[in-house]
Each structure stands twice: as structure tokens, then as C-alpha cells.
Protein backbone atom coordinates (compact mmCIF):
# COMPACT_ATOMS: atom_id res chain seq x y z
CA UNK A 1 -56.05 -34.26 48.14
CA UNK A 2 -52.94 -32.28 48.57
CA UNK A 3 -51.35 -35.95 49.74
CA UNK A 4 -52.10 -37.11 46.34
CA UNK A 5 -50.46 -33.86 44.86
CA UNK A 6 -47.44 -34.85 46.40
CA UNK A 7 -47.11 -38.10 45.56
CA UNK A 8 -47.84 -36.87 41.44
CA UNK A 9 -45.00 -34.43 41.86
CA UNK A 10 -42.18 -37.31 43.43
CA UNK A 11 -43.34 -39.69 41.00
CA UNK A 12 -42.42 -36.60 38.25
CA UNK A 13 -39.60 -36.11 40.18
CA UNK A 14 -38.49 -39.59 40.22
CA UNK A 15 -38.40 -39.95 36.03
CA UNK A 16 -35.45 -40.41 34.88
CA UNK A 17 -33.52 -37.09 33.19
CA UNK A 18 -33.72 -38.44 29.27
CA UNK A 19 -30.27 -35.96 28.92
CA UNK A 20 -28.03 -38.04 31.42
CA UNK A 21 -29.46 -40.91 29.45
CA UNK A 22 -27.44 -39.80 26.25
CA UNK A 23 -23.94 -41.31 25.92
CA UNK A 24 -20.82 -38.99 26.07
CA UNK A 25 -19.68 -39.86 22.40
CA UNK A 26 -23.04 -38.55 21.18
CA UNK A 27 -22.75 -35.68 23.05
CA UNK A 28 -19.21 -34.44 22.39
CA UNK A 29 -20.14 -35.16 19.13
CA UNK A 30 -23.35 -32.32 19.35
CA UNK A 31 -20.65 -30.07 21.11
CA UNK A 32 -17.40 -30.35 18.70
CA UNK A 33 -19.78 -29.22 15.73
CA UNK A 34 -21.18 -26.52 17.73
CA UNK A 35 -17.78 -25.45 19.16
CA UNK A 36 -16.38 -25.19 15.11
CA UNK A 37 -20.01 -23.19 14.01
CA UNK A 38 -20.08 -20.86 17.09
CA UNK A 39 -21.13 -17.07 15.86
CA UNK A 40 -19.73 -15.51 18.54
CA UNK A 41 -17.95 -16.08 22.16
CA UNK A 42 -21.38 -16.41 24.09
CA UNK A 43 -22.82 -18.91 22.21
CA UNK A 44 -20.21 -21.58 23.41
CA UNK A 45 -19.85 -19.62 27.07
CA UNK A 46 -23.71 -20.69 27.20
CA UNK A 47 -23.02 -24.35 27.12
CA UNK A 48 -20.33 -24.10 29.89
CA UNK A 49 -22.70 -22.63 32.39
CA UNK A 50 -25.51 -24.90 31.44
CA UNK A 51 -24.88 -27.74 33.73
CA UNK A 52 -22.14 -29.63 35.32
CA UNK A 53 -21.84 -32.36 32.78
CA UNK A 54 -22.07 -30.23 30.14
CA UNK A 55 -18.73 -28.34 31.07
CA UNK A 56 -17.34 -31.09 31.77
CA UNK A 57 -17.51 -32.45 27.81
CA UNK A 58 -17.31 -28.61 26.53
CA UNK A 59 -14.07 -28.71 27.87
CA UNK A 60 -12.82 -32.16 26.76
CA UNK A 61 -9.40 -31.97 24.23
CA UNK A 62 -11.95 -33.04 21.09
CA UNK A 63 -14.31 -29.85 21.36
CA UNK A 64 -11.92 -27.41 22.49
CA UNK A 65 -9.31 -28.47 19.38
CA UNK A 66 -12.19 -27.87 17.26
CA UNK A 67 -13.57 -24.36 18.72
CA UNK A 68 -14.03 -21.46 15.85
CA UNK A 69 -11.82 -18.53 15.35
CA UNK A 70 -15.69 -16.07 16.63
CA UNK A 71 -15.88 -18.38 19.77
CA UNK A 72 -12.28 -16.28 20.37
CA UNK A 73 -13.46 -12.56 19.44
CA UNK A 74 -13.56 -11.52 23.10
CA UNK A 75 -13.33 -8.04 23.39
CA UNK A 76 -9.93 -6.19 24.34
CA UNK A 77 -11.77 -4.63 27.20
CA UNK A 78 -12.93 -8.22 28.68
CA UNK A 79 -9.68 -9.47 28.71
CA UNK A 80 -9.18 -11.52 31.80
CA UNK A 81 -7.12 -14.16 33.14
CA UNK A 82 -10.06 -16.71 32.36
CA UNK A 83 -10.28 -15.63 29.01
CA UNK A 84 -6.30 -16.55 28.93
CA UNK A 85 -7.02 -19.98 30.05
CA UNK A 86 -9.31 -20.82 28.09
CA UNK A 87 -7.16 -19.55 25.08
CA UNK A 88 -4.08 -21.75 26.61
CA UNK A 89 -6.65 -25.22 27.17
CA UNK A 90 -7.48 -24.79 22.99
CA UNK A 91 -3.70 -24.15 22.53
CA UNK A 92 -2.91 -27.53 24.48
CA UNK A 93 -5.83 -29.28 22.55
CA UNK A 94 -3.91 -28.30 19.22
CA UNK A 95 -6.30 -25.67 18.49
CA UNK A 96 -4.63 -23.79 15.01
CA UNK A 97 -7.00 -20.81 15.84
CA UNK A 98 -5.85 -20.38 19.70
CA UNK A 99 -2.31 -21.11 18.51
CA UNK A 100 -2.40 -17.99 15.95
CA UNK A 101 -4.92 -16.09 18.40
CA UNK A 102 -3.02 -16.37 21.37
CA UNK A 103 0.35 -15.83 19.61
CA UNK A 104 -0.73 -12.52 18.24
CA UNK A 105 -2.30 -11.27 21.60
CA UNK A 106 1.08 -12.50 23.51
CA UNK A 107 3.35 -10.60 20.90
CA UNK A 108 2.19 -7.82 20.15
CA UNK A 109 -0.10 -7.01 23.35
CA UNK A 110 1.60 -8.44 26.27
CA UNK A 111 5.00 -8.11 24.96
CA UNK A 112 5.91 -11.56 25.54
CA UNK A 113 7.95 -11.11 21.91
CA UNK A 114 9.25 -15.76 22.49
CA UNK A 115 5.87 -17.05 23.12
CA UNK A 116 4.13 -15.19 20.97
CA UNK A 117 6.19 -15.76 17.81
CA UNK A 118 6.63 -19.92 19.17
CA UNK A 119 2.66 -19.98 19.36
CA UNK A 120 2.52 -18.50 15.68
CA UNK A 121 5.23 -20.86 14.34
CA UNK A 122 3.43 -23.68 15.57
CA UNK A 123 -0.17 -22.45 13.67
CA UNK A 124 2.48 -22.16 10.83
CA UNK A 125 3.35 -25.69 10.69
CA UNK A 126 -0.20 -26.59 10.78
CA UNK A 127 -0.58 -24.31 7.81
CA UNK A 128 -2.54 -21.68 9.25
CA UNK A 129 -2.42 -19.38 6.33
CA UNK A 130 -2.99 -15.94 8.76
CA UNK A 131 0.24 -17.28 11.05
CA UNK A 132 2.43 -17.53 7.88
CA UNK A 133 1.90 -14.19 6.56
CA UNK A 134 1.67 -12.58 10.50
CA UNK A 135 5.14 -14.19 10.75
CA UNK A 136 5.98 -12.81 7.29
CA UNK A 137 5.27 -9.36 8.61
CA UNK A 138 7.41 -9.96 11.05
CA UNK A 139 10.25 -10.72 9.40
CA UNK A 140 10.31 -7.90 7.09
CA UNK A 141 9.99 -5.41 9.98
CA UNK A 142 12.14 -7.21 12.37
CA UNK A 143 9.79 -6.61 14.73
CA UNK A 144 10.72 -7.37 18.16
CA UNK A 145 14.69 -6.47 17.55
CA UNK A 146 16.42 -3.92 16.17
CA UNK A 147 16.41 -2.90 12.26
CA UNK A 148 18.98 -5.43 11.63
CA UNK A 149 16.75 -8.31 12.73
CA UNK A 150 15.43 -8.11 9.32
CA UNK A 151 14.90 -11.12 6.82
CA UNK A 152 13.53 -10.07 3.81
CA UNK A 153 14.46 -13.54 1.89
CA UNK A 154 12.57 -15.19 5.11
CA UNK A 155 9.75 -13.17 4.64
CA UNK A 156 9.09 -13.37 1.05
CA UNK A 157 9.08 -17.47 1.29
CA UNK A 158 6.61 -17.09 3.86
CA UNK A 159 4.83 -15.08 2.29
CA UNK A 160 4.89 -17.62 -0.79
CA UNK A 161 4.01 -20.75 1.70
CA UNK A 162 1.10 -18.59 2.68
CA UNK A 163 0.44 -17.84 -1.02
CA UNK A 164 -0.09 -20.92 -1.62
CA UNK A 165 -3.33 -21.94 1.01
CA UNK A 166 -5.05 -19.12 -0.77
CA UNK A 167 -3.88 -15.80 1.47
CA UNK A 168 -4.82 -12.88 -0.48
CA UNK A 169 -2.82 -10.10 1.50
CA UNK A 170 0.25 -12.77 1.03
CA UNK A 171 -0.47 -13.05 -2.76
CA UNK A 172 -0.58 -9.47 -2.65
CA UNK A 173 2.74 -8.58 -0.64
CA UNK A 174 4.22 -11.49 -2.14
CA UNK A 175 3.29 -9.30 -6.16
CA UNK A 176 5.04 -6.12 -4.92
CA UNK A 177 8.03 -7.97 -3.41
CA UNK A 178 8.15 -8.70 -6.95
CA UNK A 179 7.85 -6.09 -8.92
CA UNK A 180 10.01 -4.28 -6.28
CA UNK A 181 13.06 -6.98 -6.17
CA UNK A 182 11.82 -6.51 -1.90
CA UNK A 183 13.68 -9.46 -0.72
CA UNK A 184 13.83 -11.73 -4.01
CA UNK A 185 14.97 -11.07 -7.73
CA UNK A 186 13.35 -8.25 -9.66
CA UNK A 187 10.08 -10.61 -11.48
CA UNK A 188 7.57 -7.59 -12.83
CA UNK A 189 5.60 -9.71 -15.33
CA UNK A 190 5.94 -12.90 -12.14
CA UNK A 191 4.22 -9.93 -9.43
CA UNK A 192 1.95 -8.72 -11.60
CA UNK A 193 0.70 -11.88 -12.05
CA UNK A 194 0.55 -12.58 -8.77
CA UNK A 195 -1.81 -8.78 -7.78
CA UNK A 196 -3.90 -10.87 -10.61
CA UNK A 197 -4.23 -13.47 -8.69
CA UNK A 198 -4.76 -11.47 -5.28
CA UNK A 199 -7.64 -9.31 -7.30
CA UNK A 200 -9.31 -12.26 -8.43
CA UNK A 201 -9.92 -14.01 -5.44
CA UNK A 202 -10.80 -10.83 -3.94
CA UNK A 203 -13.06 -10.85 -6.50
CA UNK A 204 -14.72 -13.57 -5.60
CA UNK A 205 -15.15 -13.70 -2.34
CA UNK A 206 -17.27 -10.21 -3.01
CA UNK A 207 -19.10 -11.97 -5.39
CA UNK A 208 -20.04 -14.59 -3.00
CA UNK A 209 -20.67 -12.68 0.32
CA UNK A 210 -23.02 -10.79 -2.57
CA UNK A 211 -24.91 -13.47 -3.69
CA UNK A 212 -26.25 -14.35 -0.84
CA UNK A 213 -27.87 -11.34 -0.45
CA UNK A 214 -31.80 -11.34 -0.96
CA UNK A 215 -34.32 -8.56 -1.14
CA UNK A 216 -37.12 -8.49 1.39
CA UNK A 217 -39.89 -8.12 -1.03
CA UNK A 218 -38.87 -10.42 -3.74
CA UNK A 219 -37.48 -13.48 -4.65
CA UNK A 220 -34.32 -13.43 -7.77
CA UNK A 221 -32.48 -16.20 -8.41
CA UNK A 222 -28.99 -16.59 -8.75
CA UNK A 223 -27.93 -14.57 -12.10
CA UNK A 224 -30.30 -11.99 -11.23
CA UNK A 225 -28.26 -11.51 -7.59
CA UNK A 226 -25.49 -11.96 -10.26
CA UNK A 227 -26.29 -8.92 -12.11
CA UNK A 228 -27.22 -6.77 -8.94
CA UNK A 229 -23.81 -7.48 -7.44
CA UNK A 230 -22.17 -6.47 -10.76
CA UNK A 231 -24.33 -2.95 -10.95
CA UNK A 232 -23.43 -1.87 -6.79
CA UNK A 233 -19.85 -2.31 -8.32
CA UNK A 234 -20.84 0.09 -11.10
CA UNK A 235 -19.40 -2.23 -13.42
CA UNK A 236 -21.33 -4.92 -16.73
CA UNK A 237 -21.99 -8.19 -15.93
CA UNK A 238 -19.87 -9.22 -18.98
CA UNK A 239 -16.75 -8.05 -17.53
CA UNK A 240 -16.52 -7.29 -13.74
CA UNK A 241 -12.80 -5.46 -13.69
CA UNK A 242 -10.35 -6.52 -10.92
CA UNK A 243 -10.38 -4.53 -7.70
CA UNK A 244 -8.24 -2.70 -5.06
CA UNK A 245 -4.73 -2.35 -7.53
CA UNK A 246 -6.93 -2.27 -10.61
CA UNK A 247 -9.57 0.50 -9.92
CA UNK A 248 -12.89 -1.35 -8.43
CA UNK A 249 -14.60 -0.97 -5.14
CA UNK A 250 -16.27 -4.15 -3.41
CA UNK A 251 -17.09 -3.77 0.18
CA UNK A 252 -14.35 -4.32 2.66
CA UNK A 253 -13.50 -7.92 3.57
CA UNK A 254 -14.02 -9.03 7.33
CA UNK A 255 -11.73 -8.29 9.48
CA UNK A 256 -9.76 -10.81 11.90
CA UNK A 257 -11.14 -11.08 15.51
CA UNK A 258 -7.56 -10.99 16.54
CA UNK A 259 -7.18 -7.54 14.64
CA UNK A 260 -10.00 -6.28 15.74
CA UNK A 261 -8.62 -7.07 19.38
CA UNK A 262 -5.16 -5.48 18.70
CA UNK A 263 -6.96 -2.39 17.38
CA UNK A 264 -9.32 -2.01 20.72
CA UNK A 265 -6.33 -2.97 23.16
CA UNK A 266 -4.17 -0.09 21.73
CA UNK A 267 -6.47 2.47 21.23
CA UNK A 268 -8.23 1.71 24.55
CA UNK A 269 -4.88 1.90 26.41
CA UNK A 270 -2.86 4.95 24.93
CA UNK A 271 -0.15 4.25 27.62
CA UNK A 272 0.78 0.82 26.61
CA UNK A 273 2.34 2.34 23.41
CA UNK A 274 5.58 3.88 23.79
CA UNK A 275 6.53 7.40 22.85
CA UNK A 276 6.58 7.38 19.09
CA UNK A 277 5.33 4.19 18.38
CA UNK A 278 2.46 3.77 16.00
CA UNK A 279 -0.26 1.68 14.99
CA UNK A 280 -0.26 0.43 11.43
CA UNK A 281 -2.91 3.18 9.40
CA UNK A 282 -4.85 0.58 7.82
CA UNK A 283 -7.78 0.01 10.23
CA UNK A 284 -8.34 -3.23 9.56
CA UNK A 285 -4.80 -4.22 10.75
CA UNK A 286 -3.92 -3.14 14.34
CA UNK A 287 -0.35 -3.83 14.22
CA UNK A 288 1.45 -1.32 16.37
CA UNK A 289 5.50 -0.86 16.34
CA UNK A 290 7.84 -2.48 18.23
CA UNK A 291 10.34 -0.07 17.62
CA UNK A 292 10.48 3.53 16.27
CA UNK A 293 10.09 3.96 13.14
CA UNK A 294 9.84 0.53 12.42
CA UNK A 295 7.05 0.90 9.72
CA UNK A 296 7.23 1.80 6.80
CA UNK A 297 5.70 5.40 5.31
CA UNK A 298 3.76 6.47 1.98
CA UNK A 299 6.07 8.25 -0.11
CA UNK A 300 3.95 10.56 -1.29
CA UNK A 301 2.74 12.39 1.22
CA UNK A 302 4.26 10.90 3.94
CA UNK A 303 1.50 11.13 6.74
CA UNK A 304 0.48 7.60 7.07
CA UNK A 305 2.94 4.90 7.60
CA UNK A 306 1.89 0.76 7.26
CA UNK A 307 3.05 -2.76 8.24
CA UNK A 308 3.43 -4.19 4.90
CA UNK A 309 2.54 -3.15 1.14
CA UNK A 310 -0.62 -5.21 1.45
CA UNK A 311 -2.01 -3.14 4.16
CA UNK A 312 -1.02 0.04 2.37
CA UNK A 313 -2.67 -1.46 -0.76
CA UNK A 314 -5.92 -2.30 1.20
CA UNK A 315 -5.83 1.24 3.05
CA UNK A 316 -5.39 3.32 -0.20
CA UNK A 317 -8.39 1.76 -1.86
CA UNK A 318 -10.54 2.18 1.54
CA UNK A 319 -9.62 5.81 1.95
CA UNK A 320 -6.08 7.00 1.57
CA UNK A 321 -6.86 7.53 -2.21
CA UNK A 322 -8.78 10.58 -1.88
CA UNK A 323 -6.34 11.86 1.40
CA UNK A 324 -2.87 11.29 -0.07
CA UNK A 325 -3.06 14.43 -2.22
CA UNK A 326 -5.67 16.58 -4.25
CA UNK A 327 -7.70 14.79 -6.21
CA UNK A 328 -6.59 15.85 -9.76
CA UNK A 329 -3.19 15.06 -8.83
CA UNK A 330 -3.74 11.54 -7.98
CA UNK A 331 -6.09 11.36 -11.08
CA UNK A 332 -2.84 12.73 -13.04
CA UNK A 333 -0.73 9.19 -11.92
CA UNK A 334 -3.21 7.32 -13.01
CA UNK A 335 -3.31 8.37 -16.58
CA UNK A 336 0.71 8.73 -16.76
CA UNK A 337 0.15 4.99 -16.10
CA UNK A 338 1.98 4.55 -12.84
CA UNK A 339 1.03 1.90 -9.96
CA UNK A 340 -2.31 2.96 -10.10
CA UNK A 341 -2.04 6.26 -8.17
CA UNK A 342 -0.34 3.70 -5.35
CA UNK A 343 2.34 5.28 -3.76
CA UNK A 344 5.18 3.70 -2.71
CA UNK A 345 6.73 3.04 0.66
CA UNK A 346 10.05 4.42 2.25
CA UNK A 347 11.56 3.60 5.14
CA UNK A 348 12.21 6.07 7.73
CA UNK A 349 16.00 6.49 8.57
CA UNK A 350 17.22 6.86 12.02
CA UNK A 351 17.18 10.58 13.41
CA UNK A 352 14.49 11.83 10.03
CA UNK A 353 11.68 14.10 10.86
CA UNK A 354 8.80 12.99 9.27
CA UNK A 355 5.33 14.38 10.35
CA UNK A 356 3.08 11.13 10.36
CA UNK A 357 -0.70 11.54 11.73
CA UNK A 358 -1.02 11.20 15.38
């Protein structure tokens, strides 16, 4: 009897594994649309530690070109020399995500100021919309040199290149250059157009993350999720208003991985900040300073100081509205029809005490 067992089990044994049957092209074909549609790091991590052959393909040039910008959200405290790697195999497979991921990591966490900015510039000529403005930021800080390293004219046609694939802090920084004359002709009517344009896509993208909202309990269709997105922005479905410069709250959009990395690394290592150097006050940014006082400050009050006009435009309709000062006083700008209670930014001079929040 237990003979008999045996020879069941090597006859089992002996079938042939249906999965080494497959052929590789189907295969990396399974893993290079899983790679692009990974929710989070894990999910692809998974597949490497599955089997041998497996890893093998999960690592072959296709897939790993291919491989989403969530497969890269590791978190700033996992950081490790394998994580690295596997961001520098996706850069050598072309990868426009590892480019842009790894190039903000190297520049603005590891200090390695060449790389970094390369890595970017080569996203940027794949038009990686988040590399062009990142590099646009850049060049209207000077960040990585000295005040004079500035390029305002470089940064505003960056800023228009990224404009152009749809970037709405770009379209947004690229309006108040604009109506500023920052780094290109004085063009009000031309930059308010543009803040339109930065508003309405905005706009939309609210609208859409919001329609695909369902209740539990009951099934709407699509103008009914229509109307209910249009009443949690307190406003009639006949004429949703524009948001952030124009007065209308929409929930947040989703942040970057690689921001949401910069923001953990920093404030999980106070010491790799310098003495006086700051991270950019919008939270969704992360940005710190390569220099003091390289950012810029709100003019108004002067506590909070930001990368670029777009994050101080994103900040002030998130929560430096009702901090910047009282509340009737902002409410006063409004009506005496100013930027929309926005202040404006200054820079801080060499050798100025300004008290910014720690």
C-alpha cells in the first residue's frame, strides 16, 4: 500500500510544471503590463522573490523601462543601497520615471547637485512634464550655486515646455511669471489666461477623481455623481467656479512619491539640513534649500517662505489663507479686488532678519 503511495506521488512529481511551459515573450509580456499598473512597491517586489525565472524576466530591460512611478514610492526610511540599484537598472532601461525619481533623490537628498540635475535633463528630453518644471524650479532659485546662478528666462521656457504636456503647477508659475514680468515681458491679460487654464484642469481632474466615487447603499449614475461633486464644492451644477486663485476648494491633488520621499528624508533626518536651511512650506512639495535664504518668502506676513509661486499658490488655498493674517483682514483684499487675498513673494536679501517658522 504505502509502495503504491509512492509511486502516485513521483508520477505527480514527474508532470511537467505547465509555468516553465509558457514562452518568455508571453511572459514578459504578463510582467511589462504589471510592472506599468503596479499600486505600490510590493506588488512588483512580490514577483522578484517568486521564483528564479521569474526574476530573471522581472528584471529584463522591457519590464523594468516600463515600471510605474508607485512601484518607486519606497519609503525615505527604507532607503538602501538595493533600492538604489534597482532605481539605476530602470534608469539604464530608459525608464522616464527612474530618470526623474532618481534625479530628484540624488539632488536634493544625497547632494550629488551633476547627477541629479543630468538624470532630470534626460526625463526632460523625454518630456517628462514633472522633470521640466523640477528643472524650472531650479533655475529660478539657482539652486545648487550661489544667487547669481539664476536664470529666470531659462526657467520661464521650461516652465512653458512643461506647460505645454498639461503641467498644472507649470501653467500656474508660468501665469504669475506673467502677470509679474518674473523672467519674461510684463503679459497680465497672457497670465491670467494662463491661472485659467491651470484652474480648469484642476478642475477637472477633481471632477474626475469625484466621479468615480459611489455610495455604498445606492447606485447613481453619472450626472447624479455629477451633481454630488458640484454640492461637496458648495457650488450649482450650472456653474462650478474655478478653484485655488479663484476662490473654490476641491480636495488636494496627489502628491508625488518622490515628494513625499523628500518630505520624510528631511524631516526624518534634522541633521542633514544645514543651519538655516529650510524646507519649502507647502507640504506637498519637500523641496529644502540649497543655500540660505534661497527661497522665496510671503510678503505679507513673512513667516512662511516657498520654492516657487505655484507652491505658494497651492499652500495658501490648503491653509495659509486663514494663517497669513486675521481673518477680516484677508477678507478686506479680497473685496479691494487684489490677487485674491494671495500675497506676494519677496526675496530675502543677504544679512535680513526675517523670522520664518521653524
Amino acid at each position: 500500500m504505502v509502495t503504491a503511495q509512492r509511486k502516485r506521488l513521483r508520477k505527480i512529481s514527474e508532470k511537467p510544471d505547465l509555468f516553465d511551459q509558457l514562452p518568455d515573450d508571453l511572459v514578459l509580456y504578463i510582467l511589462f503590463k504589471l510592472s506599468s499598473s503596479a499600486s505600490c512597491p510590493s506588488d512588483f517586489i512580490n514577483i522578484l522573490i517568486t521564483c528564479k525565472r521569474l526574476k530573471q524576466l522581472a528584471l529584463d530591460p522591457l519590464v523594468l523601462s516600463k515600471v510605474g512611478v508607485k512601484t518607486f514610492a519606497v519609503k525615505a526610511e527604507r532607503w538602501s543601497d538595493s533600492a538604489h540599484q534597482f532605481l539605476k537598472q530602470c534608469v539604464n532601461a530608459g525608464n522616464r520615471e527612474a530618470l526623474y525619481t532618481l534625479g530628484m533623490i540624488r539632488f536634493y537628498c544625497l547632494q550629488n547637485r551633476g547627477s541629479g540635475a543630468s538624470l532630470m535633463a534626460k526625463a526632460a528630453i523625454k518630456s517628462h512634464a514633472s522633470a521640466l518644471y523640477s528643472l524650472a524650479v531650479i533655475q529660478f532659485n539657482g539652486s545648487g550655486g550661489s544667487k547669481n546662478d539664476k536664470n529666470l528666462r531659462a526657467g520661464v521656457a521650461l516652465c512653458a515646455r512643461a506647460a505645454v504636456l498639461g503641467h498644472i503647477d507649470a501653467l500656474r508659475e508660468l501665469g504669475h511669471c506673467l502677470q509679474d514680468g518674473y523672467g519674461v515681458p510684463q503679459d497680465i491679460v497672457q497670465g491670467r489666461r494662463f491661472l485659467v487654464q491651470a484652474n480648469a484642469k484642476e478642475l477637472a481632474l477633481s471632477l474626475r477623481s469625484m466621479l468615480t466615487w459611489k455610495p455604498q447603499q445606492q447606485h447613481v449614475d453619472e450626472q447624479q455623481n455629477l451633481h454630488y461633486a458640484c454640492s461637496v464644492m458648495g457650488t450649482a451644477i450650472t456653474g462650478c467656479p474655478l478653484l485655488s486663485d479663484f476662490g473654490c476648494n476641491v480636495p488636494a491633488r496627489e502628491v508625488h512619491p518622490v515628494n513625499e520621499f523628500l518630505k520624510e528624508w528631511f524631516e526624518s533626518r534634522p541633521g542633514m539640513l544645514d543651519h538655516g536651511l529650510r524646507l519649502c512650506s507647502h507640504s506637498g512639495c519637500g523641496r529644502p534649500e540649497t543655500r540660505p535664504r534661497e527661497f522665496r518668502r510671503c510678503s505679507v506676513c513673512g513667516t512662511v517662505n516657498y520654492c516657487s509661486r505655484g507652491c505658494q499658490a497651492l499652500d495658501w488655498k490648503l491653509r495659509h489663507k486663514v494663517e497669513c493674517v486675521p481673518m477680516e483682514q484677508w477678507q478686506g483684499v479680497l473685496e479691494d479686488g487684489g490677487d485674491n487675498g494671495i500675497g506676494g513673494m519677496v526675496e530675502i536679501e543677504e544679512g535680513e532678519d526675517v523670522a520664518l517658522v521653524e
